[in-house]
C-alpha atoms as a PDB file:
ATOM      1  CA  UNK A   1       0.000   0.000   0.000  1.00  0.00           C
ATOM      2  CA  UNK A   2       1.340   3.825  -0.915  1.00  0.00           C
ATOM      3  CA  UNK A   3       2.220   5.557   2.176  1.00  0.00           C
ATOM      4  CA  UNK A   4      -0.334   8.216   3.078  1.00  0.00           C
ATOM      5  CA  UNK A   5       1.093  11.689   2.260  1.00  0.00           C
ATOM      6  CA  UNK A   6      -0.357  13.803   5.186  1.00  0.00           C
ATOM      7  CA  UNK A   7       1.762  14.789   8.016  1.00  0.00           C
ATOM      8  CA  UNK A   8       1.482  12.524  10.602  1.00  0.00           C
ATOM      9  CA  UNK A   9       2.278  15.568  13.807  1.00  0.00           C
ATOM     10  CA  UNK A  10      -0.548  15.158  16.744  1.00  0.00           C
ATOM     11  CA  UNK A  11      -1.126  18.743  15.874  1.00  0.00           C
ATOM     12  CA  UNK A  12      -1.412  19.138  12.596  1.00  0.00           C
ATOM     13  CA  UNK A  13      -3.930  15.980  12.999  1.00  0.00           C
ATOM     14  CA  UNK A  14      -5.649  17.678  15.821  1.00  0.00           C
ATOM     15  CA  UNK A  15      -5.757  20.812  13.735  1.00  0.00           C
ATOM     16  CA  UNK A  16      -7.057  19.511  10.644  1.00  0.00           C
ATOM     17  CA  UNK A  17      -9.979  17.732  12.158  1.00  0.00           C
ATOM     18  CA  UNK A  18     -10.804  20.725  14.085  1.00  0.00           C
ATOM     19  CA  UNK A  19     -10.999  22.798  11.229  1.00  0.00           C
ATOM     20  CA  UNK A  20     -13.056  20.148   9.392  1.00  0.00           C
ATOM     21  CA  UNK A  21     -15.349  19.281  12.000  1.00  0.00           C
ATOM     22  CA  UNK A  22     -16.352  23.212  12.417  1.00  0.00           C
ATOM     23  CA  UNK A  23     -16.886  23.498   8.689  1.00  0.00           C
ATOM     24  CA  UNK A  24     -18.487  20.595   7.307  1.00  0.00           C
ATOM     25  CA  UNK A  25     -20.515  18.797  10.271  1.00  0.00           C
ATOM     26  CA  UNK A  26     -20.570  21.101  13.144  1.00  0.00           C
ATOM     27  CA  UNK A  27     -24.236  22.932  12.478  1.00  0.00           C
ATOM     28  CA  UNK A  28     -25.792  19.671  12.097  1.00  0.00           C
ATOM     29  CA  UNK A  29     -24.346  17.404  14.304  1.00  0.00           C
ATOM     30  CA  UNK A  30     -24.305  19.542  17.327  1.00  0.00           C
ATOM     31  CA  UNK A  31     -27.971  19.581  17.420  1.00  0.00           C
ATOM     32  CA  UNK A  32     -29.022  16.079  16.395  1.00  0.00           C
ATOM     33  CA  UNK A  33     -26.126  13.821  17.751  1.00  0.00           C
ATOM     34  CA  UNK A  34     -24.926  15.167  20.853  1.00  0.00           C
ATOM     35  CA  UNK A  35     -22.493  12.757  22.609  1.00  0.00           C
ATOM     36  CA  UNK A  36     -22.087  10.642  20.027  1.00  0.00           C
ATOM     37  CA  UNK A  37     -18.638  10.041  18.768  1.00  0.00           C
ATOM     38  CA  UNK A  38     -17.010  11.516  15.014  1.00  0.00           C
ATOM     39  CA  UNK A  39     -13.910  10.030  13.452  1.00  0.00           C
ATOM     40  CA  UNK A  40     -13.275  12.285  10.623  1.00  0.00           C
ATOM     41  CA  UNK A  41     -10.457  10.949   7.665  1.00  0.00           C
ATOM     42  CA  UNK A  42      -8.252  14.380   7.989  1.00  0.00           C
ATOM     43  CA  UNK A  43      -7.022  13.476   4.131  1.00  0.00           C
ATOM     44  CA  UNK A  44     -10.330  13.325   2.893  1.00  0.00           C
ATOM     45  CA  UNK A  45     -13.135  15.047   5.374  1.00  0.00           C
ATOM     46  CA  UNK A  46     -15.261  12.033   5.311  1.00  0.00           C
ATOM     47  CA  UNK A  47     -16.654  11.369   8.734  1.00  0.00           C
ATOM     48  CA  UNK A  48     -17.796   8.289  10.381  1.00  0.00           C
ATOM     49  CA  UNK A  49     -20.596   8.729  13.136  1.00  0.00           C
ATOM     50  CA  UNK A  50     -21.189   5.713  16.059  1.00  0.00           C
ATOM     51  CA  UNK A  51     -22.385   5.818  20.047  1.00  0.00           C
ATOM     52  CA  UNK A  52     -19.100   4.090  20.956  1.00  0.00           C
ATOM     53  CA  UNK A  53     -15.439   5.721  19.745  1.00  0.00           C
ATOM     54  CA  UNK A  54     -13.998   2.479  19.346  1.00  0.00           C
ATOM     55  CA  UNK A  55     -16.986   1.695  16.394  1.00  0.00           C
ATOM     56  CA  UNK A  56     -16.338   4.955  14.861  1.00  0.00           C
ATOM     57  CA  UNK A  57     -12.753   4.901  14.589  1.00  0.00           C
ATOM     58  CA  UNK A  58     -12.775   1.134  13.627  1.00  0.00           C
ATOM     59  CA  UNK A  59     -15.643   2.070  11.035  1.00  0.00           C
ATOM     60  CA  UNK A  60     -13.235   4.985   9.623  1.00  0.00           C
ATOM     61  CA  UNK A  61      -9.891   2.639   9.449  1.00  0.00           C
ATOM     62  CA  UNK A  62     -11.641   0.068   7.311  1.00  0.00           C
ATOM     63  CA  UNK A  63     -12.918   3.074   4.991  1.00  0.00           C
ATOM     64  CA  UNK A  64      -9.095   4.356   4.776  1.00  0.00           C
ATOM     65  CA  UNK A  65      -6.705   2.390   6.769  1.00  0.00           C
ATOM     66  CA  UNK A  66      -3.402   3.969   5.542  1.00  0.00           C
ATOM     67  CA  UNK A  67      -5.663   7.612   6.659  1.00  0.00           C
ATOM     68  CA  UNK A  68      -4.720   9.594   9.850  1.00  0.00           C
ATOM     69  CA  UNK A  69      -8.075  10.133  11.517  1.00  0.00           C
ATOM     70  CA  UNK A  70      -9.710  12.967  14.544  1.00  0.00           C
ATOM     71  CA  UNK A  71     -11.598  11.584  16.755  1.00  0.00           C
ATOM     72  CA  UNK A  72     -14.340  13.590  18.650  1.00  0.00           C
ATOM     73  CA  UNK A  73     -17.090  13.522  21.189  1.00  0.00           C
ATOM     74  CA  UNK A  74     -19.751  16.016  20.087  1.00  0.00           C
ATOM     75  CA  UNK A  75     -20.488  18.691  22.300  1.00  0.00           C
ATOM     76  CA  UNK A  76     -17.060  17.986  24.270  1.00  0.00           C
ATOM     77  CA  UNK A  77     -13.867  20.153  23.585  1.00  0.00           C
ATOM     78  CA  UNK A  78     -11.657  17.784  25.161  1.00  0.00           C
ATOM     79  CA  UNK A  79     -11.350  14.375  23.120  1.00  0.00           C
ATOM     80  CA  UNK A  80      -9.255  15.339  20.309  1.00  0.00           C
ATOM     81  CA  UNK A  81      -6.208  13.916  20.366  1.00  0.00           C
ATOM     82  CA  UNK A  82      -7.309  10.969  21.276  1.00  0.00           C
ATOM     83  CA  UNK A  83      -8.223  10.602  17.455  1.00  0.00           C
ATOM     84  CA  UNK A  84      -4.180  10.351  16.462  1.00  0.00           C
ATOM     85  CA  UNK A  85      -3.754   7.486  19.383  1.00  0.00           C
ATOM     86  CA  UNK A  86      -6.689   5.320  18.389  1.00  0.00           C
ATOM     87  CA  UNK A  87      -5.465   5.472  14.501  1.00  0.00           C
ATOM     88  CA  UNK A  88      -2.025   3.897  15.291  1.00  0.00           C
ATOM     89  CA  UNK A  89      -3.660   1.659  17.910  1.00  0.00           C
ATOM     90  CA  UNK A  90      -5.951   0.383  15.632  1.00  0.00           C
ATOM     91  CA  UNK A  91      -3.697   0.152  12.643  1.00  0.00           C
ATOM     92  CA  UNK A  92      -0.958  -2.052  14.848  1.00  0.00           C
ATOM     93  CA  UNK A  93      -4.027  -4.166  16.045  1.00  0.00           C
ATOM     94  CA  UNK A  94      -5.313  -4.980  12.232  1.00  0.00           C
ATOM     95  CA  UNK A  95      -1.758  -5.174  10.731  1.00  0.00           C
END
């Protein structure tokens, strides 16, 4: 498989899906799936919605394992970086 071209960094993950998140799924997932957990692909914006973050980041790696990928709990500010973590755990547990 090609080696993914984004910059791996925490930050410039964290960053990315930030930026993504407030621009393409903020206004309606704020208001219809509060608490709910978002694991967006930062190469391509998709976004993969689930109750549990393990589902939605193990939904997301299967879509585009060789992808970095933000993970998010809507409504809370403080689940972030968790996204770059579960992406390598993942991809070392499926390898």
């Amino acid at each position: 498989m090609a080696e993914s071209q984004f910059p791996s960094k925490p930050d410039r993950v964290t960053e990315a899906g930030e930026q993504i998140y407030r621009e393409r799924y903020w206004a309606q997932y704020e208001a219809s799936h509060f608490g709910k957990f978002l694991a967006i692909d930062v190469e391509t914006g998709e976004a993969t919605l689930a109750d549990e973050a393990v589902d939605a980041m193990e939904q997301a790696h299967q879509a585009s394992p060789d992808h970095m990928l933000y993970l998010l709990k809507i409504g809370s500010p403080h689940i972030g970086r968790l996204g770059f973590r579960l992406s390598h755990a993942l991809t070392s547990r499926v390898l």
